[in-house]
Protein backbone atom coordinates (compact mmCIF):
# COMPACT_ATOMS: atom_id res chain seq x y z
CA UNK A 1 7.79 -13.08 16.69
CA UNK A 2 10.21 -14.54 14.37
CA UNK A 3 10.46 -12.06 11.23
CA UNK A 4 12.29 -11.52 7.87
CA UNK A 5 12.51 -8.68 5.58
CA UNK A 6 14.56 -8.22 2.48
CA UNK A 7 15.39 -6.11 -0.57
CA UNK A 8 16.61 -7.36 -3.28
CA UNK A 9 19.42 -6.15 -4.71
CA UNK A 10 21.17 -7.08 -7.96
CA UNK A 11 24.81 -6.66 -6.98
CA UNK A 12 26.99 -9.98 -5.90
CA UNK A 13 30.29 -7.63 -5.07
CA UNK A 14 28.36 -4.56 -3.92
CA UNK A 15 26.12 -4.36 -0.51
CA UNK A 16 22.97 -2.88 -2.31
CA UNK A 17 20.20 -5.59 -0.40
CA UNK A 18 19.22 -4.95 2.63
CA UNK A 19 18.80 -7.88 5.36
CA UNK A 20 16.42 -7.32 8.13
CA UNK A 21 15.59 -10.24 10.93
CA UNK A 22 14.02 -9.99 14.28
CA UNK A 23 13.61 -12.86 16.56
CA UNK A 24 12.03 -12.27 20.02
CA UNK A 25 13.35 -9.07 21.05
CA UNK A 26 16.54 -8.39 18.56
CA UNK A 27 16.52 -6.94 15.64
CA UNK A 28 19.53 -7.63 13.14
CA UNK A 29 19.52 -5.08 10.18
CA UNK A 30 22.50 -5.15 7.65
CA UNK A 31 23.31 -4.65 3.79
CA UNK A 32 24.50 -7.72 1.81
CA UNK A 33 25.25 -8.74 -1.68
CA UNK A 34 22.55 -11.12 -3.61
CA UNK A 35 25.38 -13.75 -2.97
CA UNK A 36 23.45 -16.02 -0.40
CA UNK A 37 26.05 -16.49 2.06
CA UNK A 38 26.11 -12.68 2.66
CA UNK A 39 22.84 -12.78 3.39
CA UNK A 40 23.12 -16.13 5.09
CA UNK A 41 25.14 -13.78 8.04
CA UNK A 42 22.41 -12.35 8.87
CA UNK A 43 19.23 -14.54 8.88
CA UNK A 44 20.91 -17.60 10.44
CA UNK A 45 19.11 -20.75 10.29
CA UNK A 46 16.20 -19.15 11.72
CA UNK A 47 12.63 -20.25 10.87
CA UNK A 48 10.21 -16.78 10.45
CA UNK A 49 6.81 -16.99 10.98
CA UNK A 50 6.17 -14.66 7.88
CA UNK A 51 8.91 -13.72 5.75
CA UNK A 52 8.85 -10.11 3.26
CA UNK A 53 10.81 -9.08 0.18
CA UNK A 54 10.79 -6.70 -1.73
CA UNK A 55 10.46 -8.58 -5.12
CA UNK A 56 8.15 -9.86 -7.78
CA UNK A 57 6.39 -12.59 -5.89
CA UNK A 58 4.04 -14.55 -8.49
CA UNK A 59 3.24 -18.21 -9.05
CA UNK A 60 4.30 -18.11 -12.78
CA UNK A 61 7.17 -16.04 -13.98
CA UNK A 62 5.88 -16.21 -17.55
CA UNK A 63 2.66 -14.04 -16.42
CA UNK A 64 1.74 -11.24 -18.12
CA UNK A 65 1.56 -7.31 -16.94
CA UNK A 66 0.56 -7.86 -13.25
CA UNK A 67 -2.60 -6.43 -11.71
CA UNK A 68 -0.68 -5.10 -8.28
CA UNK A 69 1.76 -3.31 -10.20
CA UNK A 70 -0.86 -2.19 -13.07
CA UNK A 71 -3.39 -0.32 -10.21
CA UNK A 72 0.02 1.09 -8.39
CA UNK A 73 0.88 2.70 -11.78
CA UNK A 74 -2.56 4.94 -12.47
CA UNK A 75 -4.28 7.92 -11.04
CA UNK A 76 -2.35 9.63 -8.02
CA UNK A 77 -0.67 6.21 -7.04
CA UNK A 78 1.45 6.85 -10.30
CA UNK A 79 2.58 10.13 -8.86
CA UNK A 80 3.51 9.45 -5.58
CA UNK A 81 4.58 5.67 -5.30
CA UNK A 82 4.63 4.01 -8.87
CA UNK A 83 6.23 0.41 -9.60
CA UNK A 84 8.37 -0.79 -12.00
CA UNK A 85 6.44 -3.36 -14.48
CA UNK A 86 8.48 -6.79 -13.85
CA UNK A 87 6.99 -7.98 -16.78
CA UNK A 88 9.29 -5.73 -19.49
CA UNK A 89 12.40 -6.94 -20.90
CA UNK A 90 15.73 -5.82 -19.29
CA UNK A 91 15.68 -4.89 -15.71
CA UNK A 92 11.83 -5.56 -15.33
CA UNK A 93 12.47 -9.54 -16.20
CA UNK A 94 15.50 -9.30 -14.04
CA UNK A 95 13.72 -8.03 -11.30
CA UNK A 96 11.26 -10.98 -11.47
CA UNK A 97 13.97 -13.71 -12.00
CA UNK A 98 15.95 -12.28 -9.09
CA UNK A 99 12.55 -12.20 -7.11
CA UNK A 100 12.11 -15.76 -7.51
CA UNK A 101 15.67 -17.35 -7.10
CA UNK A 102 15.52 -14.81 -3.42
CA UNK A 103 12.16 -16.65 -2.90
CA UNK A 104 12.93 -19.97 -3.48
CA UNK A 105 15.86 -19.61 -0.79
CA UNK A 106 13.66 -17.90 1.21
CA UNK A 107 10.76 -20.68 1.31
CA UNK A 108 13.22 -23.07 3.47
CA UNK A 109 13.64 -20.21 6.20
CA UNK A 110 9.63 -19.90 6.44
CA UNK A 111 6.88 -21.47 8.46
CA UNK A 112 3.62 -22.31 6.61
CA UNK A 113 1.66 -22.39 9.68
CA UNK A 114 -1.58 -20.43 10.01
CA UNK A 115 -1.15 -17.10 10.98
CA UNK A 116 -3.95 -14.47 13.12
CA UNK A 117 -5.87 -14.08 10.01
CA UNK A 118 -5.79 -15.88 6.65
CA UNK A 119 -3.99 -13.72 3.79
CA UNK A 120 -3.57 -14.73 0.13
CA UNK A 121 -0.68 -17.11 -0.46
CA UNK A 122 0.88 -17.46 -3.45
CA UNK A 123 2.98 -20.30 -2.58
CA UNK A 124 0.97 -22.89 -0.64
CA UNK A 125 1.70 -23.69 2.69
CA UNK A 126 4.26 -20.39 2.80
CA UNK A 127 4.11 -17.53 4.95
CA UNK A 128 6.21 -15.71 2.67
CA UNK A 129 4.95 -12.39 0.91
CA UNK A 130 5.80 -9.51 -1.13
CA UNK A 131 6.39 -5.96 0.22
CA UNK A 132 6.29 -2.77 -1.49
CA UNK A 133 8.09 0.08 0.71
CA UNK A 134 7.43 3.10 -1.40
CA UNK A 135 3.24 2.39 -1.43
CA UNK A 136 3.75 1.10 2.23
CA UNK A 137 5.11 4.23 3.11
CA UNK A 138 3.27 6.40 0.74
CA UNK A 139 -0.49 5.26 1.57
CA UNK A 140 -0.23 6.83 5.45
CA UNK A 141 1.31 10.30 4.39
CA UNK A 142 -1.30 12.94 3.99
CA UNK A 143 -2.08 14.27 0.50
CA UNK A 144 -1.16 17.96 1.56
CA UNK A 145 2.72 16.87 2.40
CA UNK A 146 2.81 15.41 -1.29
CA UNK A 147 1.82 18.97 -2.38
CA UNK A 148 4.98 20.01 -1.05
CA UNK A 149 7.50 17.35 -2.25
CA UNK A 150 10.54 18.68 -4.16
CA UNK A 151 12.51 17.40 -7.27
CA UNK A 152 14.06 14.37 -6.70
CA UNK A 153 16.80 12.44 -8.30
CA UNK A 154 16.49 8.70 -9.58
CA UNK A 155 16.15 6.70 -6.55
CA UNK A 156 15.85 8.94 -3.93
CA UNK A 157 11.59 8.99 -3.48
CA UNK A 158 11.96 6.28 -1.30
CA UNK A 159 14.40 8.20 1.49
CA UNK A 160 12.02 11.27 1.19
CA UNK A 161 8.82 9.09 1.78
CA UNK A 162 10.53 6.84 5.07
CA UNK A 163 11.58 10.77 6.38
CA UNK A 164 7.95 11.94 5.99
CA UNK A 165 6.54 9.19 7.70
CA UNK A 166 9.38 8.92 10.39
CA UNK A 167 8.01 12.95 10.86
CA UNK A 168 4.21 12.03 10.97
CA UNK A 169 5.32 9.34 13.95
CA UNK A 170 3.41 6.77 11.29
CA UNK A 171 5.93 4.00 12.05
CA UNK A 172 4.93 4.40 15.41
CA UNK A 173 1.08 3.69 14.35
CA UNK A 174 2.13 1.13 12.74
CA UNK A 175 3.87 -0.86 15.50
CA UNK A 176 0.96 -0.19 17.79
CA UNK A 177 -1.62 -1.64 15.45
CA UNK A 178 0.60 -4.74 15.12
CA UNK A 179 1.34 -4.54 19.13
CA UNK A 180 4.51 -2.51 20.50
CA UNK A 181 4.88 -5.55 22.91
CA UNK A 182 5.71 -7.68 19.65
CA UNK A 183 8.14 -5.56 18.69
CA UNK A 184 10.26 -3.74 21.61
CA UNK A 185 12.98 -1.36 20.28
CA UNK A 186 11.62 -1.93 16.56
CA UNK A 187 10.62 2.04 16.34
CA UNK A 188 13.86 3.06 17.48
CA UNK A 189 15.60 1.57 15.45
CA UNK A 190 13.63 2.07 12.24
CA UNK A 191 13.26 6.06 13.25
CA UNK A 192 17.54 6.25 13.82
CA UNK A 193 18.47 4.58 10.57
CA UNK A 194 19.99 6.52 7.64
CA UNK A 195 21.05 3.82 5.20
CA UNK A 196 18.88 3.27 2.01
CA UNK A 197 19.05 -0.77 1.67
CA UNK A 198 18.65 -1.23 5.20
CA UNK A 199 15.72 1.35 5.58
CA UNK A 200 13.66 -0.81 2.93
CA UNK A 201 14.49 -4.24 4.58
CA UNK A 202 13.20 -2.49 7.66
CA UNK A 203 10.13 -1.49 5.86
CA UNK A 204 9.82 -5.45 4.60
CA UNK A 205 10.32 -6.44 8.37
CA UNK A 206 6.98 -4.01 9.65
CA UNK A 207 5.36 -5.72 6.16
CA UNK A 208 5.89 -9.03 7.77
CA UNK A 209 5.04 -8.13 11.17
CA UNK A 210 1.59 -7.20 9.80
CA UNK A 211 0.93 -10.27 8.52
CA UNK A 212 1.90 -12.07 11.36
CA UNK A 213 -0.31 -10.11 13.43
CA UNK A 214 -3.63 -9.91 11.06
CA UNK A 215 -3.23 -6.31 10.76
CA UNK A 216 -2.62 -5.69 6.96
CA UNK A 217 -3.95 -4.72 3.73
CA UNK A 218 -2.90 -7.05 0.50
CA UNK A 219 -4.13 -5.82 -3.60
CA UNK A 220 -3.69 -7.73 -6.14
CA UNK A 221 -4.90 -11.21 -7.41
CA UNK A 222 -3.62 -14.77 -6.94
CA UNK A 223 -2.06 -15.33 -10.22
CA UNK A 224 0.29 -12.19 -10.39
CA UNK A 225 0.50 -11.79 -6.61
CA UNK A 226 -0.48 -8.88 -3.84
CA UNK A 227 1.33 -5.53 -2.78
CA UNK A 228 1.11 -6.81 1.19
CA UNK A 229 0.61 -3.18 2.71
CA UNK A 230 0.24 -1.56 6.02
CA UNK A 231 -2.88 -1.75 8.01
CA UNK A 232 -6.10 0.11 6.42
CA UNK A 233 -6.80 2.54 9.11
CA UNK A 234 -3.20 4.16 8.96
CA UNK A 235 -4.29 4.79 5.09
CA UNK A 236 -4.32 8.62 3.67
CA UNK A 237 -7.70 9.20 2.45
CA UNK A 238 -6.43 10.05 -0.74
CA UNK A 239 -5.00 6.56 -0.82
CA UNK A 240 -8.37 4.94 0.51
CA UNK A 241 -10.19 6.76 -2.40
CA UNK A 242 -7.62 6.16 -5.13
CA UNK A 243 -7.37 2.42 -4.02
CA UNK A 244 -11.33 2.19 -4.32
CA UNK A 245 -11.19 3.84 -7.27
CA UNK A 246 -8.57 1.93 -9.46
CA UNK A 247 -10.30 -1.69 -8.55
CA UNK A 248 -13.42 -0.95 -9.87
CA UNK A 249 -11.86 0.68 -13.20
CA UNK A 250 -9.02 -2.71 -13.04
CA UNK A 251 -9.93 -6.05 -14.81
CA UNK A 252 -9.87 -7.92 -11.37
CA UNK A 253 -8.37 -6.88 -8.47
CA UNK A 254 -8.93 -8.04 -4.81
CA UNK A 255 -8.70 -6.21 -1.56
CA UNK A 256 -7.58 -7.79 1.12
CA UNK A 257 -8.01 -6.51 4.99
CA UNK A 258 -7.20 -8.15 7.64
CA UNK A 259 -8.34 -11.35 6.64
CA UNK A 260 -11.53 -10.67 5.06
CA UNK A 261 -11.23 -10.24 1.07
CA UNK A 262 -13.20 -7.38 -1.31
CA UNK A 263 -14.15 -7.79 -4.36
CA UNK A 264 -14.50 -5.57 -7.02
CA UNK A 265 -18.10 -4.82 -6.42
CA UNK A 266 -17.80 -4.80 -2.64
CA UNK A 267 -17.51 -1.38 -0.51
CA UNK A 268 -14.38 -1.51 1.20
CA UNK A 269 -14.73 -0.18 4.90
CA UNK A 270 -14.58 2.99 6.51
CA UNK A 271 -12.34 1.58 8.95
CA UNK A 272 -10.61 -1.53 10.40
């Protein structure tokens, strides 16, 4: 596999994105600045198969409140792994512009080839999709260990949510759903690493890997993009039920998994 994953970050003197690329059986993980040079290091002139970030992925930046980040922001989702709306003035809009200028680079560096199992595109004829690390991570941890979670300080949810599921082995599951042979040394490396930036690049890179392999869930619709997420038998049933439960009350939002897409009126399965 050929892979990408990055986070966005805003800073072009500070290393606050993360740059994730694995190609065959090395994985390159390493904070850079939004310059694209910095993150130029790392990805090379490589050509991914499916490429992640971790930034407003839509096919008009104009678009109104979007239906991913709308369903992500109600009922226990709000609690536990809540957006930010890219669609508000200030750092919302900022988030979205920097989403698309990171994209548009992004697009040369990624195949558009057809993958194990069709997803929604945004882009035609682009393997290139949006991650969402904190609902990634937060849809496999049990309800019970959100029971327990403590006060945290601005920023810091995501760090407690990768240590819950690095305790709960779930990045293992998720490897072995997308095929450990794909990925040799990934969960080693992803259980070891401490740094914030490059923990949620990591997180992108296991987004991408799922699409790659057919092994994914995606929610959203094709005018304000999908949350691409992990695969729907690692989910909490908590998160199955509140994901079930937040289409059917949303305008129109569609369910992907693995290739096969729900509709609002459809029952999503027990399993995959």
């Amino acid at each position: 596999m050929e892979l990408i994953g990055l986070d966005i970050g805003f800073s072009a003197t500070g290393r606050t994105s993360g740059v994730a690329r694995f190609s065959g059986s090395t994985l390159i993980c390493s904070r850079a600045t939004s310059i694209w040079g910095s993150r130029a290091v790392v990805l090379g002139d490589c050509v991914a198969e499916v490429t992640a970030i971790d930034g407003p992925l839509l096919r008009d930046l104009d678009s109104p409140k979007r239906a991913c980040e709308s369903i992500f922001s109600r009922g226990s989702f709000s609690r536990r792994c809540k957006p930010g709306f890219s669609h508000v003035p200030g750092i919302g809009l900022r988030f979205r512009n920097a989403g698309e200028e990171t994209a548009q680079k992004l697009k040369k560096l990624t195949s558009g080839h057809d993958l194990a199992a069709a997803f929604p595109r945004v882009w035609v004829m682009s393997n290139l999709v949006e991650a969402f690390p904190n609902a990634f991570l937060g849809v496999m941890i049990p309800e019970i260990r959100f029971k327990a979670i403590p006060i945290l300080m601005r920023g810091k949810k995501f760090d407690w949510l990768y240590e819950q599921c690095r305790d709960i082995l779930a990045f293992r599951l998720v490897v072995n759903a997308i095929g450990p042979d794909n990925l040799p040394g990934v969960i080693a490396a992803i259980e070891a690493n401490k740094d914030h930036e490059e923990r949620a690049a990591l997180i992108c890179l296991l987004t991408a890997a799922g699409v790659a392999s057919g092994r994914y869930v995606a929610v959203g619709d094709d005018q304000g993009g999908y949350f691409f997420l992990p695969s729907w038998d690692l989910w909490a049933q908590w998160a199955r039920q509140e994901i079930d439960t937040q289409r059917k009350a949303a305008e129109l939002v569609y369910v992907w998994i693995n290739g096969e897409r729900f509709s609002p009126p459809d029952s999503l399965p027990s399993s995959a």
